[in-house]
N, C-alpha and C. Protein backbone atom coordinates (compact mmCIF):
# COMPACT_ATOMS: atom_id res chain seq x y z
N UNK A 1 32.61 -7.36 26.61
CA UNK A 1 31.30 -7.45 27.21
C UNK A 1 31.03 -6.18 28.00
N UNK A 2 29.93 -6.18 27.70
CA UNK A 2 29.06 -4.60 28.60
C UNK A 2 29.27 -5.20 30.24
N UNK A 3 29.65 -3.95 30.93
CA UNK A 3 29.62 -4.35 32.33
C UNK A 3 28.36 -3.85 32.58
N UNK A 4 27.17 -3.40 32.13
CA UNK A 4 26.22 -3.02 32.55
C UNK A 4 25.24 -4.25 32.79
N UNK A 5 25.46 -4.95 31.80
CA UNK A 5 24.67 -6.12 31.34
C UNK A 5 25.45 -7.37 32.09
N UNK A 6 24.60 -8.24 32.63
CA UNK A 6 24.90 -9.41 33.33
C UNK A 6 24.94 -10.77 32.32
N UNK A 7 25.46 -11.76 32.53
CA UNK A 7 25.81 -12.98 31.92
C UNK A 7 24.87 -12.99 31.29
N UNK A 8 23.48 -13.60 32.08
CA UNK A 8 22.69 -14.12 31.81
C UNK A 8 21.80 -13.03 30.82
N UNK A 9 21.85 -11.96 30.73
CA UNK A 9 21.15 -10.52 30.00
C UNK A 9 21.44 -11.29 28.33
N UNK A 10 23.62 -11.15 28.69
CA UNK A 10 24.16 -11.29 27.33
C UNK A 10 23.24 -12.67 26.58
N UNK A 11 23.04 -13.97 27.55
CA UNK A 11 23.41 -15.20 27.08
C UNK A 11 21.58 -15.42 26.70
N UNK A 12 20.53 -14.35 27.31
CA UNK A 12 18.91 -14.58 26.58
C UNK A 12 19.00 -13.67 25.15
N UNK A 13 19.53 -12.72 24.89
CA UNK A 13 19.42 -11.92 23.77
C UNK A 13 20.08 -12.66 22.84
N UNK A 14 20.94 -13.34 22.99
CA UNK A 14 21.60 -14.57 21.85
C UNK A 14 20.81 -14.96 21.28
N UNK A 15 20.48 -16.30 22.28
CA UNK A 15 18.98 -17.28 22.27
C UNK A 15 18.29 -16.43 21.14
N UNK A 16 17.50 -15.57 21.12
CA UNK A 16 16.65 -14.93 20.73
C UNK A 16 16.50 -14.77 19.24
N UNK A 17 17.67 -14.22 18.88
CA UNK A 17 18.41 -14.25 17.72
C UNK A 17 18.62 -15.69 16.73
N UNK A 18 18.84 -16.75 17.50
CA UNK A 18 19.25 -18.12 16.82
C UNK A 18 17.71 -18.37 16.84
N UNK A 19 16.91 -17.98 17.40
CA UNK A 19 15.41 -18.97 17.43
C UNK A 19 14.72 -18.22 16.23
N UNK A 20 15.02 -16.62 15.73
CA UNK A 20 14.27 -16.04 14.92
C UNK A 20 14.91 -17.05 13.37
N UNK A 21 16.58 -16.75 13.52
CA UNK A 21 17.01 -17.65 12.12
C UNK A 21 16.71 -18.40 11.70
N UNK A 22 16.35 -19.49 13.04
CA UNK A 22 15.90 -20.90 12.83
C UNK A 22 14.75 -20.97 11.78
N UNK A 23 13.76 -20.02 12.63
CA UNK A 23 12.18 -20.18 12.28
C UNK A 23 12.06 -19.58 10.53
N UNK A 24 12.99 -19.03 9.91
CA UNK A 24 12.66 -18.06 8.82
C UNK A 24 13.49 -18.72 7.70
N UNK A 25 14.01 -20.14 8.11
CA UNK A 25 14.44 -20.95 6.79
C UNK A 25 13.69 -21.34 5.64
N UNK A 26 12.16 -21.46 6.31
CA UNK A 26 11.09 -21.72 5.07
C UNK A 26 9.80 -21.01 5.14
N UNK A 27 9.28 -20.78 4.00
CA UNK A 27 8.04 -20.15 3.97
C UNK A 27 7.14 -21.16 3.27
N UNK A 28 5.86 -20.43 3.75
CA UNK A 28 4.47 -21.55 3.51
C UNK A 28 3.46 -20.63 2.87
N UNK A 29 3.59 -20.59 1.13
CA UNK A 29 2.60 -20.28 -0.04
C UNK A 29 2.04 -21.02 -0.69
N UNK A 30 0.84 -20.95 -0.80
CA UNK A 30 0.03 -21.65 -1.46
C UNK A 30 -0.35 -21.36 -3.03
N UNK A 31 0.27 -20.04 -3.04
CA UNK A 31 -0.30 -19.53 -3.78
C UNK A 31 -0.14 -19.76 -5.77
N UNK A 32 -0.05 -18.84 -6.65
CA UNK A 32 0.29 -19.25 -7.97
C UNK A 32 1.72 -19.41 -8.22
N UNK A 33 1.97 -20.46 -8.66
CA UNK A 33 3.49 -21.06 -8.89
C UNK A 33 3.57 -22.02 -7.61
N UNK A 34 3.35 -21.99 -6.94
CA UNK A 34 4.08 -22.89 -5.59
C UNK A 34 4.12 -24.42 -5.68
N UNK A 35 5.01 -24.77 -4.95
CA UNK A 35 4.81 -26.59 -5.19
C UNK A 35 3.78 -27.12 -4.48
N UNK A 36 3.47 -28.26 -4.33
CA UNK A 36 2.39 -28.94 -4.04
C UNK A 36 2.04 -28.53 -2.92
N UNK A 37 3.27 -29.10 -1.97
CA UNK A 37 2.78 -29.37 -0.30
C UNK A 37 3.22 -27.35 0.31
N UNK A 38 3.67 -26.45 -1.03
CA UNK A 38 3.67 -25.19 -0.09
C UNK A 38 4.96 -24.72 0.46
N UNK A 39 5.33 -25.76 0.55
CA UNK A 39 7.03 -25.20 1.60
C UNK A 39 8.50 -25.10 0.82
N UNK A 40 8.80 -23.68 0.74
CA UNK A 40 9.63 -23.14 -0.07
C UNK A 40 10.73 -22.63 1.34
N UNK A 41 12.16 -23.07 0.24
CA UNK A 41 12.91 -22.27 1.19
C UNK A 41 12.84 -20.73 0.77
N UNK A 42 13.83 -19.90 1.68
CA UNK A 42 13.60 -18.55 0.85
C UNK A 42 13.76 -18.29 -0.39
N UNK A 43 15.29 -18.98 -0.54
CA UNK A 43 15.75 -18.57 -2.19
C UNK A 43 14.30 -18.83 -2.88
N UNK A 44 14.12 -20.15 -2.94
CA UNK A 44 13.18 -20.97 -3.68
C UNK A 44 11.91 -19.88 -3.42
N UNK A 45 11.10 -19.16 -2.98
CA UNK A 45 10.09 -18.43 -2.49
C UNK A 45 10.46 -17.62 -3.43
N UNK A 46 11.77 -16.78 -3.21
CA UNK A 46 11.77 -15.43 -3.95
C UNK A 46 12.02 -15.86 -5.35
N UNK A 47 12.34 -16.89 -6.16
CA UNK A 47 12.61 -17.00 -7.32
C UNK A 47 11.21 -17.26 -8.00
N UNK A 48 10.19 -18.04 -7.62
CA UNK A 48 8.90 -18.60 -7.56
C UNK A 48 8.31 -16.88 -8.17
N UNK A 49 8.60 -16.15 -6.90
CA UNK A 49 7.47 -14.76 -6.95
C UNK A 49 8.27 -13.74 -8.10
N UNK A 50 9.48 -13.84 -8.18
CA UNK A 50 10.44 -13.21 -9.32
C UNK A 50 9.22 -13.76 -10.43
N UNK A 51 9.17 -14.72 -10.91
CA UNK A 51 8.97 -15.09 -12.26
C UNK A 51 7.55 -15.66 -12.16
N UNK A 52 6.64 -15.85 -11.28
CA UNK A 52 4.98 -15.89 -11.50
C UNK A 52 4.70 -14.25 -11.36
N UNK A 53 5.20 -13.13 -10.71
CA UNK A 53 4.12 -11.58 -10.24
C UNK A 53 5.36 -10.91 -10.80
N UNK A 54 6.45 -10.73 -12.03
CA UNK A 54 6.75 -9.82 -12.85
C UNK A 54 5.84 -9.64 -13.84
N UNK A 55 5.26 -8.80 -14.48
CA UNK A 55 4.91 -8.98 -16.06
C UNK A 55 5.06 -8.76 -17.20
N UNK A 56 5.05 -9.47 -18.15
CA UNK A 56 5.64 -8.19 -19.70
C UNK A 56 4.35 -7.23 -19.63
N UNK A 57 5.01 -6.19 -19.56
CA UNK A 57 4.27 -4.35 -19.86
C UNK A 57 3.47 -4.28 -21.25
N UNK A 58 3.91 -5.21 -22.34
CA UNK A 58 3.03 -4.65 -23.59
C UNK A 58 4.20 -3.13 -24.31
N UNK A 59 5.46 -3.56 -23.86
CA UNK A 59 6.07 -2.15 -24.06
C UNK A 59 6.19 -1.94 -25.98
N UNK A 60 6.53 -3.03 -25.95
CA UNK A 60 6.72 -3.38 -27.94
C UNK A 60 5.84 -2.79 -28.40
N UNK A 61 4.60 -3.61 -28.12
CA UNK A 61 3.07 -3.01 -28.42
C UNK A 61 3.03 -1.49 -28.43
N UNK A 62 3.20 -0.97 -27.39
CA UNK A 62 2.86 0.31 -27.34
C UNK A 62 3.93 1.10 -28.07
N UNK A 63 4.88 0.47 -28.22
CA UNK A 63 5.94 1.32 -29.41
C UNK A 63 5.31 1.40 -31.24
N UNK A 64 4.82 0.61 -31.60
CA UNK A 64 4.43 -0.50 -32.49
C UNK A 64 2.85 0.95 -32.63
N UNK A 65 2.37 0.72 -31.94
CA UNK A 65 0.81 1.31 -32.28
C UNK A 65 0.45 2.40 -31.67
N UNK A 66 1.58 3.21 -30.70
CA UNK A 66 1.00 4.39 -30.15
C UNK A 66 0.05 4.63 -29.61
N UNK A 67 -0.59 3.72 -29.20
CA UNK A 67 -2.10 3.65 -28.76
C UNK A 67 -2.13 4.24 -26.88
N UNK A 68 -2.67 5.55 -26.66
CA UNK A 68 -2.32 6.33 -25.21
C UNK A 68 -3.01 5.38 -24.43
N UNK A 69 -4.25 4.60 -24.53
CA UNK A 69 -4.25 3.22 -23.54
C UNK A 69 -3.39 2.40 -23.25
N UNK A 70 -2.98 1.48 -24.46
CA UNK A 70 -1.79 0.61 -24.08
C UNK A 70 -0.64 1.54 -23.67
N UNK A 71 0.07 2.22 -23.69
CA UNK A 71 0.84 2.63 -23.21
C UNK A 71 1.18 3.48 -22.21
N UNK A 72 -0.65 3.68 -21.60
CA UNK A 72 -0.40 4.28 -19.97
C UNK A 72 -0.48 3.18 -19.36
N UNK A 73 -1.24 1.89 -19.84
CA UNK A 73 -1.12 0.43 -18.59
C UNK A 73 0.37 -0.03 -19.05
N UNK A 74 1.12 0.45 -20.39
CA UNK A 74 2.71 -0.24 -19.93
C UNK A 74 3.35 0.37 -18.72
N UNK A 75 3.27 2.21 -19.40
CA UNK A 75 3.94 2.16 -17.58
C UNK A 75 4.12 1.97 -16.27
N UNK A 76 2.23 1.78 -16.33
CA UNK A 76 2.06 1.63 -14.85
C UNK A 76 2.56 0.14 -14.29
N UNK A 77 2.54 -0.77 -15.30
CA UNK A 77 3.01 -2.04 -15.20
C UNK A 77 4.51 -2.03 -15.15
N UNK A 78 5.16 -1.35 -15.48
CA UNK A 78 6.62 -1.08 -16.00
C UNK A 78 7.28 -0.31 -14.13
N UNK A 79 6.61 0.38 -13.74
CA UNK A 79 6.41 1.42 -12.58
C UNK A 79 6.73 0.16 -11.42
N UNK A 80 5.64 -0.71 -11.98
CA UNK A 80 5.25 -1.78 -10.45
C UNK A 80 6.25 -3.02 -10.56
N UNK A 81 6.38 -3.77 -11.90
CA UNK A 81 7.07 -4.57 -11.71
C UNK A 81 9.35 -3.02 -11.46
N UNK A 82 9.33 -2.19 -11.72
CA UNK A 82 10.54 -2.22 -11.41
C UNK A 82 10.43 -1.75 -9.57
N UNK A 83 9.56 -1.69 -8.94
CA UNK A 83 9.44 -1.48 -7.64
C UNK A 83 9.38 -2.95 -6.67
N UNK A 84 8.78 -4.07 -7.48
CA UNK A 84 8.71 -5.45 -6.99
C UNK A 84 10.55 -6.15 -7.00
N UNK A 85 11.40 -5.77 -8.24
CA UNK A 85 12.70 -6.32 -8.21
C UNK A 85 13.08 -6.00 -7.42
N UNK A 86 13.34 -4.96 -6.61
CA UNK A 86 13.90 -4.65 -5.32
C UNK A 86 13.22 -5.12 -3.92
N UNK A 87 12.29 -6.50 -4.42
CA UNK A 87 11.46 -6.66 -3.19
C UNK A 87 12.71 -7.64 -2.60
N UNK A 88 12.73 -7.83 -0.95
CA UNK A 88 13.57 -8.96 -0.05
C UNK A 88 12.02 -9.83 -0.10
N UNK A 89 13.04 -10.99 0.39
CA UNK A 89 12.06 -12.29 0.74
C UNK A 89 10.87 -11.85 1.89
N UNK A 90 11.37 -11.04 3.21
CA UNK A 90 10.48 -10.22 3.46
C UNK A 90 9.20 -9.32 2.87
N UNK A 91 9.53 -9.22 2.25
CA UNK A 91 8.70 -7.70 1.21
C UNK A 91 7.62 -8.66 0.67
N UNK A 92 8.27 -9.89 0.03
CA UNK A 92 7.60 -10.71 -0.81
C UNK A 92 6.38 -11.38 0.13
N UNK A 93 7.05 -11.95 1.41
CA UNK A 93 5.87 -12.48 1.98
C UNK A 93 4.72 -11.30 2.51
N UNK A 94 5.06 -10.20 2.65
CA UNK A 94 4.02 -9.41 3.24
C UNK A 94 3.20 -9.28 2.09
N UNK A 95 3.81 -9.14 0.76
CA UNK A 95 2.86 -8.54 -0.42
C UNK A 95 1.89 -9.89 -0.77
N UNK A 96 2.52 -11.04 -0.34
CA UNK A 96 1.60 -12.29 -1.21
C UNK A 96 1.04 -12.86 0.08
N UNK A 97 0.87 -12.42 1.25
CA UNK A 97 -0.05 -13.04 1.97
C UNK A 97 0.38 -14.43 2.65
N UNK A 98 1.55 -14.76 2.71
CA UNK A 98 2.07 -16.05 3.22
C UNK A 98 2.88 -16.13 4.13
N UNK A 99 3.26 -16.91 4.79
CA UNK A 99 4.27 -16.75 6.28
C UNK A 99 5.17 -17.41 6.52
N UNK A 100 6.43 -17.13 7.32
CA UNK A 100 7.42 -17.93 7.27
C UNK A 100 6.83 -19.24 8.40
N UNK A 101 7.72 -20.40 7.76
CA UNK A 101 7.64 -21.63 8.46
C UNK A 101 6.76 -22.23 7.62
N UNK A 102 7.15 -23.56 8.35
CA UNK A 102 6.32 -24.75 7.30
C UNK A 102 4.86 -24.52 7.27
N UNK A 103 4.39 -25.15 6.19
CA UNK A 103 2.95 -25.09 6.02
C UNK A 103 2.41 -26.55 7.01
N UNK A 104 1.31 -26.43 7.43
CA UNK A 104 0.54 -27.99 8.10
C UNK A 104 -0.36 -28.85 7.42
């Protein structure tokens, strides 16, 4: 223990910590894919947004027909969904508009 810091310093910055964990067990989306009543745990949140906001690119297609339209919207689709797999459950709620804790 820090001798700078007093008992009571150590024993509120704890607290603090256990009340953020608590609160961030579930998130509340409404959005496409979600279950009825909204309340996802995280896993359950990030697997939901994994597989409703990836998309197939059209990459075949654009192999297939060479066409410089379809195959500048594959990359850009190709660009975004490989920047979304590296999203945290964090990342996810800021991008889809939803918040941790139960829905009401």
């Amino acid at each position: 223990m820090n001798k700078n810091r007093t008992h009571k310093q150590t024993h509120t910055k704890n607290t603090k910590n256990k009340k953020n964990k608590k609160h961030k067990k579930h998130v509340c989306y409404n959005g496409y894919g979600s279950n009825k009543s909204g309340n996802h745990t995280v896993k359950q949140f990030r697997e939901v947004m994994r597989k409703h906001h990836l998309y197939d690119c059209l990459c075949k297609l654009c192999k297939e027909t060479k066409d410089t339209q379809i195959c500048s919207l594959s990359r850009k689709c190709t660009r975004r969904n490989k920047q979304k797999r590296k999203f945290t459950a964090k990342k996810w709620v800021k991008w889809s508009g939803s918040h941790y804790g139960k829905c009401l």
